[in-house]
N, C-alpha and C. Protein backbone atom coordinates (compact mmCIF):
# COMPACT_ATOMS: atom_id res chain seq x y z
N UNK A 1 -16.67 1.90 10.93
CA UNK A 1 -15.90 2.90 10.22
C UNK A 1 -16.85 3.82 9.47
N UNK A 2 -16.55 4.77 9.60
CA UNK A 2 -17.45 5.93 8.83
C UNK A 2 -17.58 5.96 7.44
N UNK A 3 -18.50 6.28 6.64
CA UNK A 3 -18.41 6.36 5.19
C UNK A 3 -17.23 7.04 4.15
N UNK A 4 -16.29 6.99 4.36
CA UNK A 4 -14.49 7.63 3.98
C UNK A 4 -14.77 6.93 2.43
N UNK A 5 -14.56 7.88 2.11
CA UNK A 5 -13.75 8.16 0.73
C UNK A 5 -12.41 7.35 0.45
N UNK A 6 -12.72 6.66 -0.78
CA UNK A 6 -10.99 6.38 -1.26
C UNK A 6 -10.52 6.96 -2.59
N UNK A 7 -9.22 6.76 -1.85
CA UNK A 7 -8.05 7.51 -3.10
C UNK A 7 -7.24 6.61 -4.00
N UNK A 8 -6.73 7.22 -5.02
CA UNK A 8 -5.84 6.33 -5.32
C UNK A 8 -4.39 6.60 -5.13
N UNK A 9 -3.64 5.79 -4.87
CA UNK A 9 -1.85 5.89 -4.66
C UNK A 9 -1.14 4.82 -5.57
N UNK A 10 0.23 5.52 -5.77
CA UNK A 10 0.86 5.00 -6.37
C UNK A 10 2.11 4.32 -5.58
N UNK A 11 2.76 3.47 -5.42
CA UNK A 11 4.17 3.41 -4.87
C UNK A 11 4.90 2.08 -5.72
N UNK A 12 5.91 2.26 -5.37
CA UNK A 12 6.84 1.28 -5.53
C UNK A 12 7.43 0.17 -4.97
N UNK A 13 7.16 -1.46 -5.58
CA UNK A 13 7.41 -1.89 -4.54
C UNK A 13 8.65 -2.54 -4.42
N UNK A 14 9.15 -3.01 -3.14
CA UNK A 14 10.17 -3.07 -2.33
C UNK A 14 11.04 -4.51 -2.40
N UNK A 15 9.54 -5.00 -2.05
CA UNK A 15 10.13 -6.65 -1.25
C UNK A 15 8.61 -7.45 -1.01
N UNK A 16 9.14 -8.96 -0.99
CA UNK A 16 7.72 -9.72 -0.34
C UNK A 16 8.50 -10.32 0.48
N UNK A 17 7.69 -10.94 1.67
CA UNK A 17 8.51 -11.49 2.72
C UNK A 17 7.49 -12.27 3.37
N UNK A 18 7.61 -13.00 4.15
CA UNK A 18 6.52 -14.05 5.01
C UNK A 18 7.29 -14.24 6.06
N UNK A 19 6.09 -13.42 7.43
CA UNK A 19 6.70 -12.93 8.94
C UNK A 19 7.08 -14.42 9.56
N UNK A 20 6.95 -13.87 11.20
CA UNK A 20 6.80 -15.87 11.57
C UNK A 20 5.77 -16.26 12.57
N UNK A 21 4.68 -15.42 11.62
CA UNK A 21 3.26 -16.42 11.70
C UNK A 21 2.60 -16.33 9.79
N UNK A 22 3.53 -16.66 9.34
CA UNK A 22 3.44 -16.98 7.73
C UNK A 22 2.49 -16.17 7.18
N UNK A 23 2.76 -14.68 7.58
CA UNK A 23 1.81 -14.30 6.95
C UNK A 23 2.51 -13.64 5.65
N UNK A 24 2.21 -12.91 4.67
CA UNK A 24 2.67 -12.53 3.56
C UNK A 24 2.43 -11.34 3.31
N UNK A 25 3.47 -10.60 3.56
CA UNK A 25 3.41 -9.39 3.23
C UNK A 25 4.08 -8.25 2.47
N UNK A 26 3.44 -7.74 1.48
CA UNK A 26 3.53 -7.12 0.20
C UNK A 26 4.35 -5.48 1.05
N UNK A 27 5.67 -4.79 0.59
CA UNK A 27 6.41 -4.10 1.49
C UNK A 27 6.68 -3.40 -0.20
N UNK A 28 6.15 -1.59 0.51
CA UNK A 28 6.09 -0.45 -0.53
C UNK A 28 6.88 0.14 -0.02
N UNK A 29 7.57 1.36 -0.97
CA UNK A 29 8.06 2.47 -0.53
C UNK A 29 7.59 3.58 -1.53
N UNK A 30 7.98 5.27 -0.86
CA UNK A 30 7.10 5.65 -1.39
C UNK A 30 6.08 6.10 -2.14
N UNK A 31 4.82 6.13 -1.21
CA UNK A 31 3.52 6.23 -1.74
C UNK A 31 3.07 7.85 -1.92
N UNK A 32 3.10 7.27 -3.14
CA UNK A 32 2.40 9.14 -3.46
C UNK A 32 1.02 9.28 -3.65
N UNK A 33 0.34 10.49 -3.35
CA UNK A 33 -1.16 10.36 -3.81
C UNK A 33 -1.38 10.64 -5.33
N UNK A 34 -2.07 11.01 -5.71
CA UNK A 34 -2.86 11.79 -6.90
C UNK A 34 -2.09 12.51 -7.35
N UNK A 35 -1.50 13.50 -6.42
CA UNK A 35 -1.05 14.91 -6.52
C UNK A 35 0.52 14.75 -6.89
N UNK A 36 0.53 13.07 -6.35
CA UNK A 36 2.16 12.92 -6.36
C UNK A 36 3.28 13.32 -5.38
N UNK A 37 2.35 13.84 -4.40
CA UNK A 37 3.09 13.70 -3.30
C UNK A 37 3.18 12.79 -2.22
N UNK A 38 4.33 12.43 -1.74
CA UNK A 38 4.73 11.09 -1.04
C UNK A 38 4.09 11.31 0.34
N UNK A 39 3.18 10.57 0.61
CA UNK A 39 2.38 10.66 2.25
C UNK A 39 2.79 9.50 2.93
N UNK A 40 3.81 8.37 2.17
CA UNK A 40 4.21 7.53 3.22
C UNK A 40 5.73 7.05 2.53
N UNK A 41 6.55 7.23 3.59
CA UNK A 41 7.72 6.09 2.75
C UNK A 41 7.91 4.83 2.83
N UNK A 42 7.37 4.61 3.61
CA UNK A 42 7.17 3.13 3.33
C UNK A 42 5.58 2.40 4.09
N UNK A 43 5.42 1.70 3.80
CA UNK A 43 3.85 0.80 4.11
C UNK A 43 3.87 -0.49 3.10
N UNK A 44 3.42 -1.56 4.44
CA UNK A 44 2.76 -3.03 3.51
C UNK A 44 1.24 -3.39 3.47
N UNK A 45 1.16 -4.05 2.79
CA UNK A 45 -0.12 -4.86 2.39
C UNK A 45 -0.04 -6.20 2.84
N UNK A 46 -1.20 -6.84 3.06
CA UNK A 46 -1.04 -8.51 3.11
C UNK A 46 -1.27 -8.58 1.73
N UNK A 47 0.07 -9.75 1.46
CA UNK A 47 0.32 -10.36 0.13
C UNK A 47 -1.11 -10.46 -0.68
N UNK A 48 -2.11 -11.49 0.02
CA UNK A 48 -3.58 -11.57 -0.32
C UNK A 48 -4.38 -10.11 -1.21
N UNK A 49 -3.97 -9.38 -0.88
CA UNK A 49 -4.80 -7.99 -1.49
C UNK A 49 -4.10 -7.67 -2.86
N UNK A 50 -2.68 -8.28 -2.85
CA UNK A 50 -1.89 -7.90 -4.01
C UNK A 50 -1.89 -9.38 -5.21
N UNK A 51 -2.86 -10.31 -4.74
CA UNK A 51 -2.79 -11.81 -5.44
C UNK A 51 -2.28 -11.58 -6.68
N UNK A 52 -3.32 -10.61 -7.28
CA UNK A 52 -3.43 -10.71 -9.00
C UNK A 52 -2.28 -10.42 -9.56
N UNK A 53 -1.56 -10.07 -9.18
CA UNK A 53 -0.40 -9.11 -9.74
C UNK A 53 0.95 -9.60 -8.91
N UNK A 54 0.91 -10.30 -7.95
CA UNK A 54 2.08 -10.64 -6.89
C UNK A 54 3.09 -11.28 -7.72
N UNK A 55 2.87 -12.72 -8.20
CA UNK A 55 3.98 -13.21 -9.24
C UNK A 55 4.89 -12.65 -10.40
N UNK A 56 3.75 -11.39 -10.74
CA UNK A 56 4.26 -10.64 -12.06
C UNK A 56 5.64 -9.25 -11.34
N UNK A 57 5.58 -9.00 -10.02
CA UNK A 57 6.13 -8.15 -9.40
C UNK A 57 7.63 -8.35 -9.32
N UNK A 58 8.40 -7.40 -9.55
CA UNK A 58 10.08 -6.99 -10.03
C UNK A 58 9.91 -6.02 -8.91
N UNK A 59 11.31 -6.00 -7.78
CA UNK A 59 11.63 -4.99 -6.94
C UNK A 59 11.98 -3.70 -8.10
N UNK A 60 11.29 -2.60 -7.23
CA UNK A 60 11.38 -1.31 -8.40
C UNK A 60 10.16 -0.68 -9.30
N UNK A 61 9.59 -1.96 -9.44
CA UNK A 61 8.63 -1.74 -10.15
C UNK A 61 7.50 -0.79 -9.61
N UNK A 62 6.42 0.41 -10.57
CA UNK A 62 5.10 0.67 -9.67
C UNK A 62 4.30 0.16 -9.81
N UNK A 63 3.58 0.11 -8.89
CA UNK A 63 1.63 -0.11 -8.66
C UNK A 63 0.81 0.79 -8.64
N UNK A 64 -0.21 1.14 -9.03
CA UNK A 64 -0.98 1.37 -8.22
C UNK A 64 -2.21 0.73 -7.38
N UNK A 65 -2.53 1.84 -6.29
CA UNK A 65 -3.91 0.98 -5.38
C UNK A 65 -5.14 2.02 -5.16
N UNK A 66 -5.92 2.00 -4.29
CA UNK A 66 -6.91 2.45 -3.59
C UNK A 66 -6.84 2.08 -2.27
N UNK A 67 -7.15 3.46 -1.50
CA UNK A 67 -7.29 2.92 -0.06
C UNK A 67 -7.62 4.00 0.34
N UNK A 68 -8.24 4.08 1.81
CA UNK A 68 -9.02 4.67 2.31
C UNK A 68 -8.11 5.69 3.46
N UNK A 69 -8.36 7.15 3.48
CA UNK A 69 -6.85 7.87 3.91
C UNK A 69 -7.51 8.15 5.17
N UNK A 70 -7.34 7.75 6.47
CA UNK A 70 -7.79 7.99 8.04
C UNK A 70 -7.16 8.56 8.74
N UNK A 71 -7.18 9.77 9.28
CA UNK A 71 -6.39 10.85 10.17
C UNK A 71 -6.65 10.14 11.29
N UNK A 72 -5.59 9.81 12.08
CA UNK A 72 -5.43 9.28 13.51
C UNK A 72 -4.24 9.46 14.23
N UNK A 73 -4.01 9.73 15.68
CA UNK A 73 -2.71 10.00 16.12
C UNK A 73 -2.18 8.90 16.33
N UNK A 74 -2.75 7.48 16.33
CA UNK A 74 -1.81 6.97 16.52
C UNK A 74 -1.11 6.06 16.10
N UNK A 75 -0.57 7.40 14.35
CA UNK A 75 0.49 6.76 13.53
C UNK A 75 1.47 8.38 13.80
N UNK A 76 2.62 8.13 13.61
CA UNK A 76 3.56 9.41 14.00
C UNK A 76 3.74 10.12 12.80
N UNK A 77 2.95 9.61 11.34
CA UNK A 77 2.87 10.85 10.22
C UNK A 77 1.37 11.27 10.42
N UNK A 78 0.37 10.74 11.43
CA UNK A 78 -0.72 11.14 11.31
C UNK A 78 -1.61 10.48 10.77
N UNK A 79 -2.06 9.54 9.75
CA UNK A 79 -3.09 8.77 9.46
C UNK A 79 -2.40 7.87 8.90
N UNK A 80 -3.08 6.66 8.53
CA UNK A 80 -3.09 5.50 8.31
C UNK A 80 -3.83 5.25 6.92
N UNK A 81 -3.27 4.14 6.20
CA UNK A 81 -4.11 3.90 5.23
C UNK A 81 -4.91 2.66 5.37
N UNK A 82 -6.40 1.96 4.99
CA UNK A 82 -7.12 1.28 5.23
C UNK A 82 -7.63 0.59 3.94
N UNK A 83 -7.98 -0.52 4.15
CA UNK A 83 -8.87 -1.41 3.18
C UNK A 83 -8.11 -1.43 1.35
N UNK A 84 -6.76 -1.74 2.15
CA UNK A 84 -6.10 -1.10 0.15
C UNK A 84 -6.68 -2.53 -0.73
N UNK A 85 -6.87 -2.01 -1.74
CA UNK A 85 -6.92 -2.94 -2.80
C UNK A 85 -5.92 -2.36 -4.34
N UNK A 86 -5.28 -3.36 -4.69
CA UNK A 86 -4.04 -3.26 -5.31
C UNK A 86 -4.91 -3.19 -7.04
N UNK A 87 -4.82 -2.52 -7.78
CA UNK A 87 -5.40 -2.21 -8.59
C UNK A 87 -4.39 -2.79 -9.80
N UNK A 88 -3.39 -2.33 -10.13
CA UNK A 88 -2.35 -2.71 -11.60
C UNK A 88 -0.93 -2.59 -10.81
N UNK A 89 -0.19 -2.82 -11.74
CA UNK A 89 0.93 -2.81 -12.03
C UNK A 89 1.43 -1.62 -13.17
N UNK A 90 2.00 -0.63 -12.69
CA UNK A 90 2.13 0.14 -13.90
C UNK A 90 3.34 -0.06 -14.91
């Protein structure tokens, strides 16, 4: 992966859920950048990236994170977000 820049985002989260290969996954809706504008309506995390803060989490509530913003076609808004790390709870 190329040397990319990260941002920070904010969203709200949704739900936790565990698929059925137990994995755990942390389920946002939307994510705004910096600017506050919403670049995704919805996106998850593996639970794991959100540890510190997972138990303390209320549907509704915000976060913020960091993650790395990758233009690619093949997501249908256009890029993808990468390597998030879940920063607070706001």
């Amino acid at each position: 992966m190329q040397n990319l820049k990260r941002n920070n985002f904010t969203a709200v989260f949704d739900r936790y859920e565990t698929d059925k290969l137990y994995e755990a996954k942390l389920y946002l809706k939307d994510v705004k950048n910096e600017q506050g504008v919403i670049v995704k309506s919805r996106y998850w995390l593996k639970a794991r990236d959100a540890q510190d803060i997972l138990d303390k989490l209320m549907p509704g509530e915000e976060i913020s994170f960091s993650a790395v913003l990758e233009v690619t076609p093949d997501y249908a808004d256009g890029f993808k977000l990468l390597d998030p790390v879940v920063l607070t709870k706001k």
